[in-house]
PDB file of N, CA and C in Angstrom:
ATOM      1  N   UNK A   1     -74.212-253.359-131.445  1.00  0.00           N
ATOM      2  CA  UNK A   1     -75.088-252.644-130.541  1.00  0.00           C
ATOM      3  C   UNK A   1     -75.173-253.398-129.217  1.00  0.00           C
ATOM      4  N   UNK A   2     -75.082-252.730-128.169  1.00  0.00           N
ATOM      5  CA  UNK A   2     -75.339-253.206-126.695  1.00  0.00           C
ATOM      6  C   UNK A   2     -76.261-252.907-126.176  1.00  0.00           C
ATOM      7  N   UNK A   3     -77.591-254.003-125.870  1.00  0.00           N
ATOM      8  CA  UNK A   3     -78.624-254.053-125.283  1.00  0.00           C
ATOM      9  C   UNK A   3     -78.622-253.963-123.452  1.00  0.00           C
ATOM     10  N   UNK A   4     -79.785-253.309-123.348  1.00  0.00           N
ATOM     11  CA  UNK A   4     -79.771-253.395-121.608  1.00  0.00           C
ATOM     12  C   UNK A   4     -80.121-254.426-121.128  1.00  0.00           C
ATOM     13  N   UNK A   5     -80.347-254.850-119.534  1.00  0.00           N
ATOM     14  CA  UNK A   5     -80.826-255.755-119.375  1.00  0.00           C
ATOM     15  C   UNK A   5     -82.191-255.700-119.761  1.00  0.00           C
ATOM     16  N   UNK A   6     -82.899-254.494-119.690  1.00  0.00           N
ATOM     17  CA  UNK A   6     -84.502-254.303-119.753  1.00  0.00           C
ATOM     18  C   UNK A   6     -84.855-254.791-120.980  1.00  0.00           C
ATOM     19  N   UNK A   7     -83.927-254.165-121.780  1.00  0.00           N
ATOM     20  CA  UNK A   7     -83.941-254.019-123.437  1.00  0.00           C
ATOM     21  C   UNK A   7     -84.360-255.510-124.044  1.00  0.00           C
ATOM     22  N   UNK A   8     -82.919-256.364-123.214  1.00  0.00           N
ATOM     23  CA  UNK A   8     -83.163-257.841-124.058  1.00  0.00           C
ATOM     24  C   UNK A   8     -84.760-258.366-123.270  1.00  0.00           C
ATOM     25  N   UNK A   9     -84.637-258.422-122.376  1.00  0.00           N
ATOM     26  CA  UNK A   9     -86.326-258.686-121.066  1.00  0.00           C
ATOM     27  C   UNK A   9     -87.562-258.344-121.906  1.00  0.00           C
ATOM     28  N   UNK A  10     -87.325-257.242-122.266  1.00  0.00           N
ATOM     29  CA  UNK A  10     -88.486-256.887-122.957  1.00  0.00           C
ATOM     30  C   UNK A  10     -88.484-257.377-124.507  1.00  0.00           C
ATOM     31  N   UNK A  11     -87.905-258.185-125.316  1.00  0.00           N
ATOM     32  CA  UNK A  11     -87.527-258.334-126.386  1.00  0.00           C
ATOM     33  C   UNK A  11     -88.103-259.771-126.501  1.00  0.00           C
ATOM     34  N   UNK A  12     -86.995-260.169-125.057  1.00  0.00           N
ATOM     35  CA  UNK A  12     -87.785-261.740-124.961  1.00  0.00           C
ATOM     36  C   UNK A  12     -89.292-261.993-125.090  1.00  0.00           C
ATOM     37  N   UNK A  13     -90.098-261.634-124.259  1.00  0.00           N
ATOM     38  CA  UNK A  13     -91.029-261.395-123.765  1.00  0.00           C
ATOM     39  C   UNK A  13     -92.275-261.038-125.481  1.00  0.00           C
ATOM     40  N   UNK A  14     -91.640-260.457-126.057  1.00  0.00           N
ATOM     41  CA  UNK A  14     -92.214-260.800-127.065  1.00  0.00           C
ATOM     42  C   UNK A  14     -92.125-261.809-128.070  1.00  0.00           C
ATOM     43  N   UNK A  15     -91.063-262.951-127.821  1.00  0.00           N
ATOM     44  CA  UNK A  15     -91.076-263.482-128.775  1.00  0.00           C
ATOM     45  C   UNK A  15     -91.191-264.968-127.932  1.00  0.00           C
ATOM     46  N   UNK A  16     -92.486-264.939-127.584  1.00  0.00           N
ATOM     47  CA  UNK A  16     -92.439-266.209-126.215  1.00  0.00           C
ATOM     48  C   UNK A  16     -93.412-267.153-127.244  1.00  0.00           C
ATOM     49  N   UNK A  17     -92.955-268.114-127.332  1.00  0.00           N
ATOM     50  CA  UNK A  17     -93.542-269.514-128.392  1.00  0.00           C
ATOM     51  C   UNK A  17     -94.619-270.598-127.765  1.00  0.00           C
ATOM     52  N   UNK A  18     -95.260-271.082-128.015  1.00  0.00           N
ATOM     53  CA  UNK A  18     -96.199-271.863-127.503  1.00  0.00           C
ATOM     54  C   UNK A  18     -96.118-273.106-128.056  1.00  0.00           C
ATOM     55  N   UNK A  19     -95.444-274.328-127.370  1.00  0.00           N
ATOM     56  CA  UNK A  19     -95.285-275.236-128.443  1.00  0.00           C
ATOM     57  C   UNK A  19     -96.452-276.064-128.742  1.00  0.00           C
ATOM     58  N   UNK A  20     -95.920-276.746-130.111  1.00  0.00           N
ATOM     59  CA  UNK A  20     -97.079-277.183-130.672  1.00  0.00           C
ATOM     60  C   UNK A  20     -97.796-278.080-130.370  1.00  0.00           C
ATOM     61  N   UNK A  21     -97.637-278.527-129.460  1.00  0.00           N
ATOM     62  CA  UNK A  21     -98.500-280.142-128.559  1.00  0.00           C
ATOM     63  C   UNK A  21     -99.743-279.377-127.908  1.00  0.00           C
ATOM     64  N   UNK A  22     -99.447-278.366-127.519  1.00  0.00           N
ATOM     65  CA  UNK A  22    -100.144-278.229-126.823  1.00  0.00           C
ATOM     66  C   UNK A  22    -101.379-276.312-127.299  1.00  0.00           C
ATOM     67  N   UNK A  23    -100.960-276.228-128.758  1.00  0.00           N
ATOM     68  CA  UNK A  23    -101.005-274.902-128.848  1.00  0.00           C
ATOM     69  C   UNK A  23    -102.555-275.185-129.785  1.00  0.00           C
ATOM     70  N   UNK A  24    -103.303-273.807-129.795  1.00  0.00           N
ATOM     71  CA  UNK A  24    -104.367-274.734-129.723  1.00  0.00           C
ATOM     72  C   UNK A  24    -104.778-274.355-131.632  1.00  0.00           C
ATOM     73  N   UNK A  25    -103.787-274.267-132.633  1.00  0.00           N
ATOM     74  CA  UNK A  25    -104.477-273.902-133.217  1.00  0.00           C
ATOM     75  C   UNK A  25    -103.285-274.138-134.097  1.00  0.00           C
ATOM     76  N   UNK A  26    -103.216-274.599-135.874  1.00  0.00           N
ATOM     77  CA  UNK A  26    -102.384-274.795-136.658  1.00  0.00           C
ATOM     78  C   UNK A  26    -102.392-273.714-137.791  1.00  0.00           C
ATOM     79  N   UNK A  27    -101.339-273.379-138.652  1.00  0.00           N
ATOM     80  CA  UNK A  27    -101.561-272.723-139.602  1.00  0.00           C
ATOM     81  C   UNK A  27    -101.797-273.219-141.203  1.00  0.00           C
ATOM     82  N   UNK A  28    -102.587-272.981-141.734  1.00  0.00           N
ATOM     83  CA  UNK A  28    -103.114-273.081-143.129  1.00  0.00           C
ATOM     84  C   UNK A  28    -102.729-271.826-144.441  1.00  0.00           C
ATOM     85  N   UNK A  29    -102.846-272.209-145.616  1.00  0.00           N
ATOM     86  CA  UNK A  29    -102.557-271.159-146.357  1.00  0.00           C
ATOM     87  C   UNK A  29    -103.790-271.647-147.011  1.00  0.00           C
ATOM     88  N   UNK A  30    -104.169-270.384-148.101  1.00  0.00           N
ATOM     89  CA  UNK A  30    -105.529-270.213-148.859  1.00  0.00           C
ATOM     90  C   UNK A  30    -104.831-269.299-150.173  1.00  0.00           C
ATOM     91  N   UNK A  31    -105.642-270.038-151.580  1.00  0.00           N
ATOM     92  CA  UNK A  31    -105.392-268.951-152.146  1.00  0.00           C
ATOM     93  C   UNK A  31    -106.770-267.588-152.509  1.00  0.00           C
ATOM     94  N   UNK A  32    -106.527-266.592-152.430  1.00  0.00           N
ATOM     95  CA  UNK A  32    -107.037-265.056-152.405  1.00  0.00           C
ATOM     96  C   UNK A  32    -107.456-264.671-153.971  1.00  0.00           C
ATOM     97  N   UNK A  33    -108.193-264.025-153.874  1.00  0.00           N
ATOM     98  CA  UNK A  33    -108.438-263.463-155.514  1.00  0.00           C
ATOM     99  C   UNK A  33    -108.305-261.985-155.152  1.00  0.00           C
ATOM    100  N   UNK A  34    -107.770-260.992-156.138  1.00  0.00           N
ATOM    101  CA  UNK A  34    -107.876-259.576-156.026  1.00  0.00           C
ATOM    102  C   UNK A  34    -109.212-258.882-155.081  1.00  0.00           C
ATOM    103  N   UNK A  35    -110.376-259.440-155.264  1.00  0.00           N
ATOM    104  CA  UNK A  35    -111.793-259.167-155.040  1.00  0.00           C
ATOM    105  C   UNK A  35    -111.919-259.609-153.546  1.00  0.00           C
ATOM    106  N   UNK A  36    -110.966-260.817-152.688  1.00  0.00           N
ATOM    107  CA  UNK A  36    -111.053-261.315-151.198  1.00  0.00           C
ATOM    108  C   UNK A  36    -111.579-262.309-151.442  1.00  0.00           C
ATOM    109  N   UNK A  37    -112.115-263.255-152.522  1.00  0.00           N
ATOM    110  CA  UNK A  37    -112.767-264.502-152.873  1.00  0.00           C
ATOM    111  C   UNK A  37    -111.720-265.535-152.831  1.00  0.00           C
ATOM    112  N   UNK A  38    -112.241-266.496-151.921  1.00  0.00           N
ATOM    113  CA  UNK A  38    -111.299-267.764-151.533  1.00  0.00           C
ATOM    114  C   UNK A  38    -111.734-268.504-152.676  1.00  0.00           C
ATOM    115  N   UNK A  39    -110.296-268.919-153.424  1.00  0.00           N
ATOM    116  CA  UNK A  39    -110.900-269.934-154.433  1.00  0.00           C
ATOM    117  C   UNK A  39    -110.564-271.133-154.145  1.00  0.00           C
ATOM    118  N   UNK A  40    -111.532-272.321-154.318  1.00  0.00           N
ATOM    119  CA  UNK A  40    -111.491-273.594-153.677  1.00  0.00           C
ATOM    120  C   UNK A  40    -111.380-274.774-154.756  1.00  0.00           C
ATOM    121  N   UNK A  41    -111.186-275.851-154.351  1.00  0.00           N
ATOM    122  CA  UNK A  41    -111.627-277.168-155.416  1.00  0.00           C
ATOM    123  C   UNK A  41    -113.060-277.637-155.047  1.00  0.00           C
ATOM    124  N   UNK A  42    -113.227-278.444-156.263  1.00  0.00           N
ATOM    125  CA  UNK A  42    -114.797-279.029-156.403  1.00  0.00           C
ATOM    126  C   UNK A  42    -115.049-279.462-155.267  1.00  0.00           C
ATOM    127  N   UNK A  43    -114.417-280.224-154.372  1.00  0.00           N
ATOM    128  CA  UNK A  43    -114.565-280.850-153.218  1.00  0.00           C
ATOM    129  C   UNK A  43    -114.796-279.894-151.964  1.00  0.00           C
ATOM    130  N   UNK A  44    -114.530-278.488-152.054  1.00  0.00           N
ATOM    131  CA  UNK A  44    -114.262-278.031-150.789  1.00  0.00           C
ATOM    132  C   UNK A  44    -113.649-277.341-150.223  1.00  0.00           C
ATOM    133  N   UNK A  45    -112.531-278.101-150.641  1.00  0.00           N
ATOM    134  CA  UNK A  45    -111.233-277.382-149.835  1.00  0.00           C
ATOM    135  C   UNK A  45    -110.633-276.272-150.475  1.00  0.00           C
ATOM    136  N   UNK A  46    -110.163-275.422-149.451  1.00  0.00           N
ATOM    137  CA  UNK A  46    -109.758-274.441-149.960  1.00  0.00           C
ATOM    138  C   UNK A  46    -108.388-273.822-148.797  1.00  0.00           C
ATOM    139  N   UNK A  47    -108.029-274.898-147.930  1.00  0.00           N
ATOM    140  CA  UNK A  47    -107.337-274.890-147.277  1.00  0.00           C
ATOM    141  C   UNK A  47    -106.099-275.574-147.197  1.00  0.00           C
ATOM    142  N   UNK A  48    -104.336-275.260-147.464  1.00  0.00           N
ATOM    143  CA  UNK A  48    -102.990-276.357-147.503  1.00  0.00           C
ATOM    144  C   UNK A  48    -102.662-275.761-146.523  1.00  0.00           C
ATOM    145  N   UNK A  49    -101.575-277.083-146.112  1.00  0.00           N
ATOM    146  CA  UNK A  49    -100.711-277.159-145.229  1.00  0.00           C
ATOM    147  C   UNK A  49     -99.440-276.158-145.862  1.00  0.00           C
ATOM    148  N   UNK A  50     -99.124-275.955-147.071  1.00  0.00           N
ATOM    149  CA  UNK A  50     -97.824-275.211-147.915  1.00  0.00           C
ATOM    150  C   UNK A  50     -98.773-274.237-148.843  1.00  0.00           C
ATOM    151  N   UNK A  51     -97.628-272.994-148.703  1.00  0.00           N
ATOM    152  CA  UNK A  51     -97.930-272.356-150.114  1.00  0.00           C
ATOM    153  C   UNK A  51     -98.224-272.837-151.517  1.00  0.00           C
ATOM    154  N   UNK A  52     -96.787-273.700-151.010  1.00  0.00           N
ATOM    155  CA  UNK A  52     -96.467-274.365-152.549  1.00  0.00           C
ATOM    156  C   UNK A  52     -97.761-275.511-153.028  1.00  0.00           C
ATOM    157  N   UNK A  53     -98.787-275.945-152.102  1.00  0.00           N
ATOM    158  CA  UNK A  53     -99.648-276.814-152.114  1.00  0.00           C
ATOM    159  C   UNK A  53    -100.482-276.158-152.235  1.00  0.00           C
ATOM    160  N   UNK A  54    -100.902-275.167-151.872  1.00  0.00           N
ATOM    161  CA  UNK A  54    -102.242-274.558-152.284  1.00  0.00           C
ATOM    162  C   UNK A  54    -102.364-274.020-153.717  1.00  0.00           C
ATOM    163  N   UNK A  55    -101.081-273.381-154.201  1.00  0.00           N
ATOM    164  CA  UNK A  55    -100.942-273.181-155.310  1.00  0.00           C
ATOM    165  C   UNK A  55    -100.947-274.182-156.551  1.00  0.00           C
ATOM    166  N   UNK A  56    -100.396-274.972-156.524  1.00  0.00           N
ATOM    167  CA  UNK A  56    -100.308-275.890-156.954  1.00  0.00           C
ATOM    168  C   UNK A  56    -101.717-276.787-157.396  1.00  0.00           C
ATOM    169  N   UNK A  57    -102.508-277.052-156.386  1.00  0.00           N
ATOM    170  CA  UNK A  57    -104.135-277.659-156.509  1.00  0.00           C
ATOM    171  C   UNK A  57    -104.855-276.479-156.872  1.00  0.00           C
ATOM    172  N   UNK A  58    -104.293-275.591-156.813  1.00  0.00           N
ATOM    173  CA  UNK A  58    -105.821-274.496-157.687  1.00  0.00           C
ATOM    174  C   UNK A  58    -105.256-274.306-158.863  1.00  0.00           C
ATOM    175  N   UNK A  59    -104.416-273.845-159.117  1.00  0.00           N
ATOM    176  CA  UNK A  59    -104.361-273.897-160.554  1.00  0.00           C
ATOM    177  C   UNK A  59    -104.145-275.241-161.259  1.00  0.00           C
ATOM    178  N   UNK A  60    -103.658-276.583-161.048  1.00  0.00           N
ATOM    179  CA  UNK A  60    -104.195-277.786-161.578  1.00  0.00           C
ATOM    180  C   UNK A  60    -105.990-277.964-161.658  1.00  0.00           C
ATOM    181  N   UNK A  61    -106.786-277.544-160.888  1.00  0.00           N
ATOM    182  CA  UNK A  61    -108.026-277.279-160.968  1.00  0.00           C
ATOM    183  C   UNK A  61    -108.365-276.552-161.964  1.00  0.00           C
ATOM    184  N   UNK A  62    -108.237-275.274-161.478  1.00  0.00           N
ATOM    185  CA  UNK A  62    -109.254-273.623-162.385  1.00  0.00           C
ATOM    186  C   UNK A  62    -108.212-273.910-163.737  1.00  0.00           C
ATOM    187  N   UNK A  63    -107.006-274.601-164.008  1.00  0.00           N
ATOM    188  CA  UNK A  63    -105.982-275.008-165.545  1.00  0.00           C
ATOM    189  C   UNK A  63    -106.972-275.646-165.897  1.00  0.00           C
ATOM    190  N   UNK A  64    -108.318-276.933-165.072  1.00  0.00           N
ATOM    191  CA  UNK A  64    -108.554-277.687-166.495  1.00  0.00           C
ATOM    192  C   UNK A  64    -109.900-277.000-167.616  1.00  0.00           C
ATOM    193  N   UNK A  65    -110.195-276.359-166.693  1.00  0.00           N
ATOM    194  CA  UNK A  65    -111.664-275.301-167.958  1.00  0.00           C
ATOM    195  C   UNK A  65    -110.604-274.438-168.140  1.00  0.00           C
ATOM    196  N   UNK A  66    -109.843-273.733-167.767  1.00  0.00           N
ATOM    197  CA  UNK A  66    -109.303-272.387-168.439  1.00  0.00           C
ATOM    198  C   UNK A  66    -107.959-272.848-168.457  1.00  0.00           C
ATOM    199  N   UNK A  67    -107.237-272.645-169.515  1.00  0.00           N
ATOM    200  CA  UNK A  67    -106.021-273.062-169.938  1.00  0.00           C
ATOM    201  C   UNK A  67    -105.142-271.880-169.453  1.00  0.00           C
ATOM    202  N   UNK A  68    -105.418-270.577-169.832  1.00  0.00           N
ATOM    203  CA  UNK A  68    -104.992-269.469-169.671  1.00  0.00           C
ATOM    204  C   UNK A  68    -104.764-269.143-168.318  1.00  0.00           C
ATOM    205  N   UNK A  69    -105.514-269.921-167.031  1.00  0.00           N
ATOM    206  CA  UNK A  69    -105.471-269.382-165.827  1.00  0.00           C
ATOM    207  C   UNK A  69    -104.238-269.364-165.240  1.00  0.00           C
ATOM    208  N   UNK A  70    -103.918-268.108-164.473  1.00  0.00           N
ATOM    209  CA  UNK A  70    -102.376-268.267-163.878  1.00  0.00           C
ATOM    210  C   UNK A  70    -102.482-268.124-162.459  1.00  0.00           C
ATOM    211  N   UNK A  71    -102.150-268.918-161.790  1.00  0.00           N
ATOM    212  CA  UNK A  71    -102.110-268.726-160.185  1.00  0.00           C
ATOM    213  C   UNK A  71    -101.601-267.712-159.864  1.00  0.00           C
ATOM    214  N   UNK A  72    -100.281-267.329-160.489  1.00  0.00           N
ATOM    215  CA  UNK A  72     -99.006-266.335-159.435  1.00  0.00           C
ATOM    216  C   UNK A  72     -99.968-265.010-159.477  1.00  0.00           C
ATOM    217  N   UNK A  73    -101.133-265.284-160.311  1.00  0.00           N
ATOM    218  CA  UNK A  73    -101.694-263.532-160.652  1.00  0.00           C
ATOM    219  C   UNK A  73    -102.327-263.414-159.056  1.00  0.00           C
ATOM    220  N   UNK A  74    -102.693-264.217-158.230  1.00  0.00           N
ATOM    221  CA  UNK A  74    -103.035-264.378-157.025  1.00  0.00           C
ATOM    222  C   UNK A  74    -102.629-264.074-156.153  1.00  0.00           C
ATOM    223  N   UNK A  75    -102.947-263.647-154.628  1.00  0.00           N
ATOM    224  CA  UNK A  75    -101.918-264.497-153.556  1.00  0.00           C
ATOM    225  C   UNK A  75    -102.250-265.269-152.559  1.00  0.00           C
ATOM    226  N   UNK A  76    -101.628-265.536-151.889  1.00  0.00           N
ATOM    227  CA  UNK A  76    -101.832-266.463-151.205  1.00  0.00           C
ATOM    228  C   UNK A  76    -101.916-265.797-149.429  1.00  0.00           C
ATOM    229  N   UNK A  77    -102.890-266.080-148.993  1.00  0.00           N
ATOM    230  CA  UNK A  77    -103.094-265.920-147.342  1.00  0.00           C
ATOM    231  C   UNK A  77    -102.664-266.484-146.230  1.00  0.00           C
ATOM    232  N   UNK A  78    -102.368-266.897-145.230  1.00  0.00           N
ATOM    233  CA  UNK A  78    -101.705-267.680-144.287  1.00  0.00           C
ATOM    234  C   UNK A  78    -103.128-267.202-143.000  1.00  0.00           C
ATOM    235  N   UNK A  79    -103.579-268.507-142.692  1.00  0.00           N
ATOM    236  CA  UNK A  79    -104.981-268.483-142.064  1.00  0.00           C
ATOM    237  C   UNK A  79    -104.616-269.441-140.810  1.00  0.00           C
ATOM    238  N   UNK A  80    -105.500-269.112-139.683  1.00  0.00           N
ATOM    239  CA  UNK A  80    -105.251-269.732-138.406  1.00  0.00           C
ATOM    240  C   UNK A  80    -106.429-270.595-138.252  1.00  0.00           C
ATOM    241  N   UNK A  81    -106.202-272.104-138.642  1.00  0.00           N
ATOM    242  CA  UNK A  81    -107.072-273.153-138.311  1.00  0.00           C
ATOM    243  C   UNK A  81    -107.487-273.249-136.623  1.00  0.00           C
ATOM    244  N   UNK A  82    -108.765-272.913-136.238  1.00  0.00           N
ATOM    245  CA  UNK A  82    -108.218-273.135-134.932  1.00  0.00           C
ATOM    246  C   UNK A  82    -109.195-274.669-134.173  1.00  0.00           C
ATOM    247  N   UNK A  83    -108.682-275.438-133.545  1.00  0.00           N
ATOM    248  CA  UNK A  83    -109.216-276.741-132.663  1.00  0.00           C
ATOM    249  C   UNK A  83    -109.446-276.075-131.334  1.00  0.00           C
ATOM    250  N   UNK A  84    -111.468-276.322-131.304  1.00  0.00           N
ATOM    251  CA  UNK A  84    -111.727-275.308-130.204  1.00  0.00           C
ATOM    252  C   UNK A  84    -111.684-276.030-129.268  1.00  0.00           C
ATOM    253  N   UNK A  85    -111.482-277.819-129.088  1.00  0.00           N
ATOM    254  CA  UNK A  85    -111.330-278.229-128.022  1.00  0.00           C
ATOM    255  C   UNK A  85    -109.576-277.997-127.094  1.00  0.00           C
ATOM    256  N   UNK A  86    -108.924-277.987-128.001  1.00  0.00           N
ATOM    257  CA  UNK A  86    -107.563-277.494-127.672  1.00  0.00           C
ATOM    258  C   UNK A  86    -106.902-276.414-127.170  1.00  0.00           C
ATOM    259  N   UNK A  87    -108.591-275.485-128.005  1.00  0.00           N
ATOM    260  CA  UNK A  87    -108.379-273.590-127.274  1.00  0.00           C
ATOM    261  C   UNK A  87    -109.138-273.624-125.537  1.00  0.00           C
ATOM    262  N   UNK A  88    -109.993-274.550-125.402  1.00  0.00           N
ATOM    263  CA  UNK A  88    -110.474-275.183-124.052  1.00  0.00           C
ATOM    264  C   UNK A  88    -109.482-275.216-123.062  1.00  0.00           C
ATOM    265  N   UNK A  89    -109.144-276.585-123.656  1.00  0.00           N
ATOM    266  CA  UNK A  89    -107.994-277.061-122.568  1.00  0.00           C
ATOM    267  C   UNK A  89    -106.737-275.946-122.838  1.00  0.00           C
ATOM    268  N   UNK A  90    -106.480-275.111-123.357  1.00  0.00           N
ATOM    269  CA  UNK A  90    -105.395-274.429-123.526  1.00  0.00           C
ATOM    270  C   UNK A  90    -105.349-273.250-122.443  1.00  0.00           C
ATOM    271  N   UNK A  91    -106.798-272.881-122.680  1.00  0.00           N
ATOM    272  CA  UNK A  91    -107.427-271.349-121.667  1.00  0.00           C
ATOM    273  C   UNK A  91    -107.545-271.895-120.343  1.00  0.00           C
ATOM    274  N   UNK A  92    -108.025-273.061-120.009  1.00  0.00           N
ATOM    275  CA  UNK A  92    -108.392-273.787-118.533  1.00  0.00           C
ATOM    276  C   UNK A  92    -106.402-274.081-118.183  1.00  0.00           C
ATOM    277  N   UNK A  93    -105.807-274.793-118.449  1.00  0.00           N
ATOM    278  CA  UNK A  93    -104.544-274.457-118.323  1.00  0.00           C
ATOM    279  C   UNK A  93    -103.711-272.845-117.854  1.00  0.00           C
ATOM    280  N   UNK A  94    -103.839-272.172-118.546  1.00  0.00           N
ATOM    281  CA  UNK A  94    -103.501-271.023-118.922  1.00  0.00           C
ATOM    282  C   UNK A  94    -104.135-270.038-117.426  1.00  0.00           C
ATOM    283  N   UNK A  95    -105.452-270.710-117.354  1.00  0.00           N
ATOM    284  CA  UNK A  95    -106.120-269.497-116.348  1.00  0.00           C
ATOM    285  C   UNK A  95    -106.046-270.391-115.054  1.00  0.00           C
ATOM    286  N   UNK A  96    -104.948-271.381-115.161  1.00  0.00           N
ATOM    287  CA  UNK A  96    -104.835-272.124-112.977  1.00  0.00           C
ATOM    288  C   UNK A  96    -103.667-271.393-112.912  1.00  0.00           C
TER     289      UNK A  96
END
């Protein structure tokens, strides 16, 4: 297929990246229950850096009272941590 010039312009333009030094906000995964209930550990957290990590600490958790518990019956969310001093300096940047 042969794109126009507009075609690729406008293509670009959507796929414009913000790198990460300076972007004001990281991504997290969570795991979900059918019902929208974030399920967490004793401590708190209820937030990984990996799928494979979030999964992994909840069902090693909710495994030790319930043997039967299965994570995969779950899924998993992908959540936007955001650092509001970073969304600051990001917008003050952004708006000179």
């Amino acid at each position: 297929m042969v794109k126009t010039l507009e075609q690729t312009l406008k293509d670009d333009s959507k796929s414009f990246k913000v790198p990460t030094s300076i972007r004001p906000y990281d991504i997290g995964f969570r795991v979900i229950s059918e019902n929208g209930n974030i399920l967490s550990l004793r401590n708190g957290a209820s937030v990984f850096s990996l799928p494979s990590e979030a999964k992994k600490a909840i069902q090693r958790e909710f495994g030790k009272d319930d043997p039967s518990f299965d994570v995969e019956k779950y899924r998993v969310e992908e959540v936007a941590i955001i650092n509001f001093e970073k969304l600051k300096n990001f917008l003050q940047e952004v708006g000179t």
